[in-house]
C-alpha atoms as a PDB file:
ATOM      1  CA  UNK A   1      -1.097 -14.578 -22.341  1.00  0.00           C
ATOM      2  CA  UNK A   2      -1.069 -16.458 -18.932  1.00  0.00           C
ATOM      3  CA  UNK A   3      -5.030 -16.362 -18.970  1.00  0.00           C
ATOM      4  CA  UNK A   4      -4.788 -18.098 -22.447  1.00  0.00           C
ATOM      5  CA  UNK A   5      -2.515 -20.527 -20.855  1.00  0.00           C
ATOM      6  CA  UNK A   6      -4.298 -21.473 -17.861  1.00  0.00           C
ATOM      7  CA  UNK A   7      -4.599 -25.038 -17.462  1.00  0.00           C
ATOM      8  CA  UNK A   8      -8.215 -27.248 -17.551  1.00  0.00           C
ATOM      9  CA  UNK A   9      -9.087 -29.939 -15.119  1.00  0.00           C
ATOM     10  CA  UNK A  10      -6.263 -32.671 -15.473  1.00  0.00           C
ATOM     11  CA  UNK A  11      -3.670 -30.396 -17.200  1.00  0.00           C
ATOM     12  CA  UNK A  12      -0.362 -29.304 -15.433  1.00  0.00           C
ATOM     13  CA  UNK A  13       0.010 -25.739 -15.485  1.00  0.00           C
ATOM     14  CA  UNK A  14       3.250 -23.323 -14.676  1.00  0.00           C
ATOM     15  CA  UNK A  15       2.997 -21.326 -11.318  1.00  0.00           C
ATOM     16  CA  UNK A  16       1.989 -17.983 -13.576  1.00  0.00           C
ATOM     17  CA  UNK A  17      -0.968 -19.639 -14.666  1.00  0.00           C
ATOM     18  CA  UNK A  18      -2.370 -19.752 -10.720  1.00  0.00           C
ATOM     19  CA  UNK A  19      -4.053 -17.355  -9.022  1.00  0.00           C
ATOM     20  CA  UNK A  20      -0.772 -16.557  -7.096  1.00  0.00           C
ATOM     21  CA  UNK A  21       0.940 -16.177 -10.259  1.00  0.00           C
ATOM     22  CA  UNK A  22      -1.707 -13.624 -11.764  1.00  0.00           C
ATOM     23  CA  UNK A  23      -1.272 -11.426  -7.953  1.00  0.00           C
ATOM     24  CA  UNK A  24       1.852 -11.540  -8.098  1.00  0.00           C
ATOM     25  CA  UNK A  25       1.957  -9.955 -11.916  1.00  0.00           C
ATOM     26  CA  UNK A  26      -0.878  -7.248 -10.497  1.00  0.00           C
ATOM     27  CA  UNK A  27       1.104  -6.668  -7.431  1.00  0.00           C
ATOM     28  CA  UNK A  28       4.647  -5.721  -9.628  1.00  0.00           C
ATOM     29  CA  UNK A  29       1.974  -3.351 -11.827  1.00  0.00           C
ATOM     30  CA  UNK A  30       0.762  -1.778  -8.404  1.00  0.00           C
ATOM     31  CA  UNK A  31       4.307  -1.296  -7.290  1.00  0.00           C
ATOM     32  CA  UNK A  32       4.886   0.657 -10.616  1.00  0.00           C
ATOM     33  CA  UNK A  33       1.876   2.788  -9.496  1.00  0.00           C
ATOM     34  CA  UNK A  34       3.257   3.745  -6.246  1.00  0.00           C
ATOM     35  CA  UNK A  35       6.944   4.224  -7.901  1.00  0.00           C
ATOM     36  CA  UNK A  36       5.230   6.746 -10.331  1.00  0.00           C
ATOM     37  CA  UNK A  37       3.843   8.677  -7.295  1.00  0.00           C
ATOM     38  CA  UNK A  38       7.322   8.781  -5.371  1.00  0.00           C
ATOM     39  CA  UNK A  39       9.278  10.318  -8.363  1.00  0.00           C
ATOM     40  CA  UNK A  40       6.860  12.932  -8.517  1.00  0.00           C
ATOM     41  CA  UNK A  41       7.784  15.285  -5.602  1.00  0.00           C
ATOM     42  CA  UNK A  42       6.421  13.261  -2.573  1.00  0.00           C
ATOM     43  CA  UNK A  43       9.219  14.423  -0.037  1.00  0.00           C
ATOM     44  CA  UNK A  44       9.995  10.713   0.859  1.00  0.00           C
ATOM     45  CA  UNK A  45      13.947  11.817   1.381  1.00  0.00           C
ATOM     46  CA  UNK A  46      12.652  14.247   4.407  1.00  0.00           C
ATOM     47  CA  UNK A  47      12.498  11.155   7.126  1.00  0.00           C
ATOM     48  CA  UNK A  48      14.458   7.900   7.731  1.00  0.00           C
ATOM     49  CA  UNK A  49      11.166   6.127   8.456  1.00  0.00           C
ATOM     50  CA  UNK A  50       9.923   7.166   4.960  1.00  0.00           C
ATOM     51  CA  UNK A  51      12.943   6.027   3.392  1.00  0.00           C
ATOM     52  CA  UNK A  52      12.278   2.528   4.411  1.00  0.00           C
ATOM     53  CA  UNK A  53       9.060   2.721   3.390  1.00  0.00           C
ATOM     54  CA  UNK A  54      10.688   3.191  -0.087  1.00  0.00           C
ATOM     55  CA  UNK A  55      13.405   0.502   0.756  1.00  0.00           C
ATOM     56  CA  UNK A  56       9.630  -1.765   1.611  1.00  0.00           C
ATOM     57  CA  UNK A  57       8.634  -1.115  -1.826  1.00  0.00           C
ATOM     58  CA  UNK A  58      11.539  -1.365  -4.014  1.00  0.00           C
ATOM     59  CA  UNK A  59      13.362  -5.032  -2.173  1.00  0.00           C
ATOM     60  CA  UNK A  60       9.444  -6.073  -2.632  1.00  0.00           C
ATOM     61  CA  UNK A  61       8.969  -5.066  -6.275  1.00  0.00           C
ATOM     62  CA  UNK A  62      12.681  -6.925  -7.269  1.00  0.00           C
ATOM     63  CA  UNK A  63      11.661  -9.923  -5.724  1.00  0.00           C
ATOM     64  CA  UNK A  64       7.928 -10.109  -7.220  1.00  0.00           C
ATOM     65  CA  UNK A  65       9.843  -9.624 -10.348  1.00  0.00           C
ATOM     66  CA  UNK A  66      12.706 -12.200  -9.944  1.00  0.00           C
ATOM     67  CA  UNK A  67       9.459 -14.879  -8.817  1.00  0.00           C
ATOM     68  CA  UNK A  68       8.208 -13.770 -12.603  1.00  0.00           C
ATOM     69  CA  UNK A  69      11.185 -14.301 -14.385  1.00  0.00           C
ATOM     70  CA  UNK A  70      12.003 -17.536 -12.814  1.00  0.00           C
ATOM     71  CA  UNK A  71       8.685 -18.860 -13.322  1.00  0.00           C
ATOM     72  CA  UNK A  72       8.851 -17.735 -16.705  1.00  0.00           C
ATOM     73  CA  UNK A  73      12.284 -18.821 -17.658  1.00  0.00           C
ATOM     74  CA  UNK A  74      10.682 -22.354 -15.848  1.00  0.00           C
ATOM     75  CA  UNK A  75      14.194 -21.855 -13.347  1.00  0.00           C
ATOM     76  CA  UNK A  76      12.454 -23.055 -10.379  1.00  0.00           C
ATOM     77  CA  UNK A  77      13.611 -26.687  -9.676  1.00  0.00           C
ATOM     78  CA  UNK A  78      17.113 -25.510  -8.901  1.00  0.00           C
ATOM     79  CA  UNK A  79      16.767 -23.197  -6.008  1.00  0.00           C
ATOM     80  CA  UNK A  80      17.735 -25.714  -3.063  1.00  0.00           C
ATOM     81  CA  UNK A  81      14.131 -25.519  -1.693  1.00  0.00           C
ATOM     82  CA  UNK A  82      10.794 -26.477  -3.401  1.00  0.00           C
ATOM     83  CA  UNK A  83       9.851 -23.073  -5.252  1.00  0.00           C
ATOM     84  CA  UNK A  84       6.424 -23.053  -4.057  1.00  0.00           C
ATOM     85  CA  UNK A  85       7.730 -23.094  -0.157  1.00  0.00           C
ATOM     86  CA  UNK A  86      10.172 -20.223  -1.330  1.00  0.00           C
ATOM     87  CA  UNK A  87       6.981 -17.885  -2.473  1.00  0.00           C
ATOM     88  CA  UNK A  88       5.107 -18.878   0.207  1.00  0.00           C
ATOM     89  CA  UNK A  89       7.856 -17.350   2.788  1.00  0.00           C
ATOM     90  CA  UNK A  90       8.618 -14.472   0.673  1.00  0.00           C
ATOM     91  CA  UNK A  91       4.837 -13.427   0.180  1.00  0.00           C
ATOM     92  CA  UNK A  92       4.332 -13.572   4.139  1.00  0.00           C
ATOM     93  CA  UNK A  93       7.511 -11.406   4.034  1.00  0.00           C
ATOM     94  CA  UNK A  94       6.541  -8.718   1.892  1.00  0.00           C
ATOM     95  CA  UNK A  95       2.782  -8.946   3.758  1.00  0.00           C
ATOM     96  CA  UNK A  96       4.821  -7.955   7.269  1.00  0.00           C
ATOM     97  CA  UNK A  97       6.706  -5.378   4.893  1.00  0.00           C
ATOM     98  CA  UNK A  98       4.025  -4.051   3.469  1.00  0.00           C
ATOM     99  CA  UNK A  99       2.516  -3.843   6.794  1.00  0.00           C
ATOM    100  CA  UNK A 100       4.690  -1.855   8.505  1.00  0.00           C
ATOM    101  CA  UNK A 101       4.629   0.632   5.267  1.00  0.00           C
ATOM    102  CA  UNK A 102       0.861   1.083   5.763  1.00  0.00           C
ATOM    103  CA  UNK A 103       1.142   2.263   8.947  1.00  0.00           C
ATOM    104  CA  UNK A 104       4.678   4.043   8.864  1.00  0.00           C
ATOM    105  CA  UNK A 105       3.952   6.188   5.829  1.00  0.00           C
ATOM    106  CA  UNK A 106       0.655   7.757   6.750  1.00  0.00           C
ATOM    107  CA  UNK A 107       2.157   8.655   9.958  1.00  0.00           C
ATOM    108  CA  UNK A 108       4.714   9.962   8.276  1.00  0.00           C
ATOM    109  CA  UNK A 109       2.737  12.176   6.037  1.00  0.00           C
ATOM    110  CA  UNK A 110      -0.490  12.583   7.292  1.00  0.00           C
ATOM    111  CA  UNK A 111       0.170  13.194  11.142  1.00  0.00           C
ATOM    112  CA  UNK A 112       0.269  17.151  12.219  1.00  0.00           C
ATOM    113  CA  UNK A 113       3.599  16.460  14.025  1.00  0.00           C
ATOM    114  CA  UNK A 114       5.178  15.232  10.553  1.00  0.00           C
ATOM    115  CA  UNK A 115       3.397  16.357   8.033  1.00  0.00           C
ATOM    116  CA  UNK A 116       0.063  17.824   6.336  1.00  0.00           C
ATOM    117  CA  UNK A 117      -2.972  16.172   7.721  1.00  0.00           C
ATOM    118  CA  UNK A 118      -4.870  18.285   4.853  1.00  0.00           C
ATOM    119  CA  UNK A 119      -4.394  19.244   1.411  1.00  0.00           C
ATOM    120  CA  UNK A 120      -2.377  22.590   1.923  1.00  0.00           C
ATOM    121  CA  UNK A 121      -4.543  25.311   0.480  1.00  0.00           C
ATOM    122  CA  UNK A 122      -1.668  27.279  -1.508  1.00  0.00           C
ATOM    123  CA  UNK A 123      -0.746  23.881  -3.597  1.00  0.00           C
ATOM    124  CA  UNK A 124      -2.533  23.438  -6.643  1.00  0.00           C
ATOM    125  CA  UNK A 125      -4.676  20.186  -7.524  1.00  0.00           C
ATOM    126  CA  UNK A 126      -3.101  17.549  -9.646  1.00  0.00           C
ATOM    127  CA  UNK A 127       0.526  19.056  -8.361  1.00  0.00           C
ATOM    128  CA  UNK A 128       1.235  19.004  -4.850  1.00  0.00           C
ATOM    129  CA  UNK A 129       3.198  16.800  -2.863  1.00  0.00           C
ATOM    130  CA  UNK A 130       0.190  15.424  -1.122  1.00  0.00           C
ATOM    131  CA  UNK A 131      -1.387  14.127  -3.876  1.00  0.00           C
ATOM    132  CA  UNK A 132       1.863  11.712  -4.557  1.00  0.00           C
ATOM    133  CA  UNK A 133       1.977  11.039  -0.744  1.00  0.00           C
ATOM    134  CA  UNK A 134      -1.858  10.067  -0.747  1.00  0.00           C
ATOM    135  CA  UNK A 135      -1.516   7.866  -4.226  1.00  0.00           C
ATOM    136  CA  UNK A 136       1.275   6.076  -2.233  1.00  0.00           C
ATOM    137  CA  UNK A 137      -0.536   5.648   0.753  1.00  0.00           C
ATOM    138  CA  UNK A 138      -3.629   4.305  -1.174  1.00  0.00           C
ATOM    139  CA  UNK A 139      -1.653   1.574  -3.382  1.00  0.00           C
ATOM    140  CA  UNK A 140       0.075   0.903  -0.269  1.00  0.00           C
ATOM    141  CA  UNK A 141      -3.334  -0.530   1.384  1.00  0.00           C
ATOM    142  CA  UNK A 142      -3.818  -1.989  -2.210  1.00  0.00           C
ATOM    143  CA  UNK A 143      -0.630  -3.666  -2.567  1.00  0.00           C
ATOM    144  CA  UNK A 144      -0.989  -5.066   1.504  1.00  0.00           C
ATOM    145  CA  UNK A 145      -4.598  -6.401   0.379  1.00  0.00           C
ATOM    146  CA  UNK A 146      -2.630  -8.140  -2.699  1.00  0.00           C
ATOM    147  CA  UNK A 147      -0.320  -9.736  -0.666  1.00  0.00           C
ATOM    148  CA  UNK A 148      -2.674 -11.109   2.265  1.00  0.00           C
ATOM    149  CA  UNK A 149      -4.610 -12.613  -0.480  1.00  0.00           C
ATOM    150  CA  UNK A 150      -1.578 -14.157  -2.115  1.00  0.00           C
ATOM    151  CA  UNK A 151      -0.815 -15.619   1.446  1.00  0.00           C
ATOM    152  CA  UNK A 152      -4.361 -16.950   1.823  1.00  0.00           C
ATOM    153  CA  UNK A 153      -4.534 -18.274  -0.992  1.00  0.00           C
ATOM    154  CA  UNK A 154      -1.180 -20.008  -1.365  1.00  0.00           C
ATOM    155  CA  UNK A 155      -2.141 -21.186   2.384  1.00  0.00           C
ATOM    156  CA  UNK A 156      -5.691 -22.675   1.364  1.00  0.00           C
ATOM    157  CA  UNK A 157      -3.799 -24.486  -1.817  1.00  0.00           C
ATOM    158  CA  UNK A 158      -1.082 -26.109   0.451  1.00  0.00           C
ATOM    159  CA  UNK A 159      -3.514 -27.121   3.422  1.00  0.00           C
ATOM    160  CA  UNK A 160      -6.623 -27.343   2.542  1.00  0.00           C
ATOM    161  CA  UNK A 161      -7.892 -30.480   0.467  1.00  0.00           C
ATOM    162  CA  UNK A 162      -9.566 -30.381  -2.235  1.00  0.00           C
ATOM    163  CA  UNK A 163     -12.837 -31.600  -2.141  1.00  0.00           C
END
């Protein structure tokens, strides 16, 4: 629906018709991904640092999703701040978030002195523990990726000129 609604040259369009708008509905979706993969056995309770790692990806997944349903609801104008500045800061947030996540949880799963580096031989494919902890670890680097592009591009919008 947004991709129907994008605007041509001269039109007006919402903030979910932008490319920022579009990441930011890709980045909730990846979120969902990695939330799929925690349920599913992947031992996240076991250390505090893994725990925020969760914490990372839940406070970033609510507030992708309140940025969505304000845009939606067209909510934005009465914030205090100009919405766009708002999204800005909170996408270079969640990129420092997600940032520390991408290096905390493969540490915490990965390393010898916390947890398997390999695929334990006696756990079966398509059910082990390391599987979830690897599908987190990989949609973590996706989700980062998401975000840094969100930041550049809001950045390049607000700065650059358009030619």
């Amino acid at each position: 629906e947004v991709a129907l609604t994008r605007a041509r040259p001269g039109q007006v369009a919402s903030y979910m018709a932008t490319v920022s708008g579009l990441l930011k509905i890709v980045q909730a979706f990846v979120a969902c991904i990695i939330f799929g993969a925690l349920v599913y056995d992947s031992h996240y309770g076991r250390y505090v640092a893994t725990q925020w790692c969760v914490a990372v990806y839940s406070l970033c997944f609510l507030a992708t999703v309140i940025v969505v349903a304000l845009s939606v609801m067209g909510h934005t104008g009465g914030l205090g701040c100009p919405f766009d500045r708002l999204v800005v800061v909170y996408t270079f947030v969640a990129a420092l978030l997600y940032l520390s996540a991408a290096v905390i949880w493969p540490v915490f799963c990965f390393d010898p002195k916390y947890g398997e580096p390999r695929r334990p031989a006696d756990c079966p494919r398509g059910s082990c523990p390391w599987d979830s902890q690897l599908v987190v670890t990989i949609f973590t680097y996706v989700n980062l990726l998401l975000y840094a592009i969100d930041l550049a591009y809001s950045q390049r919008i607000r700065f650059v000129p358009a030619l």
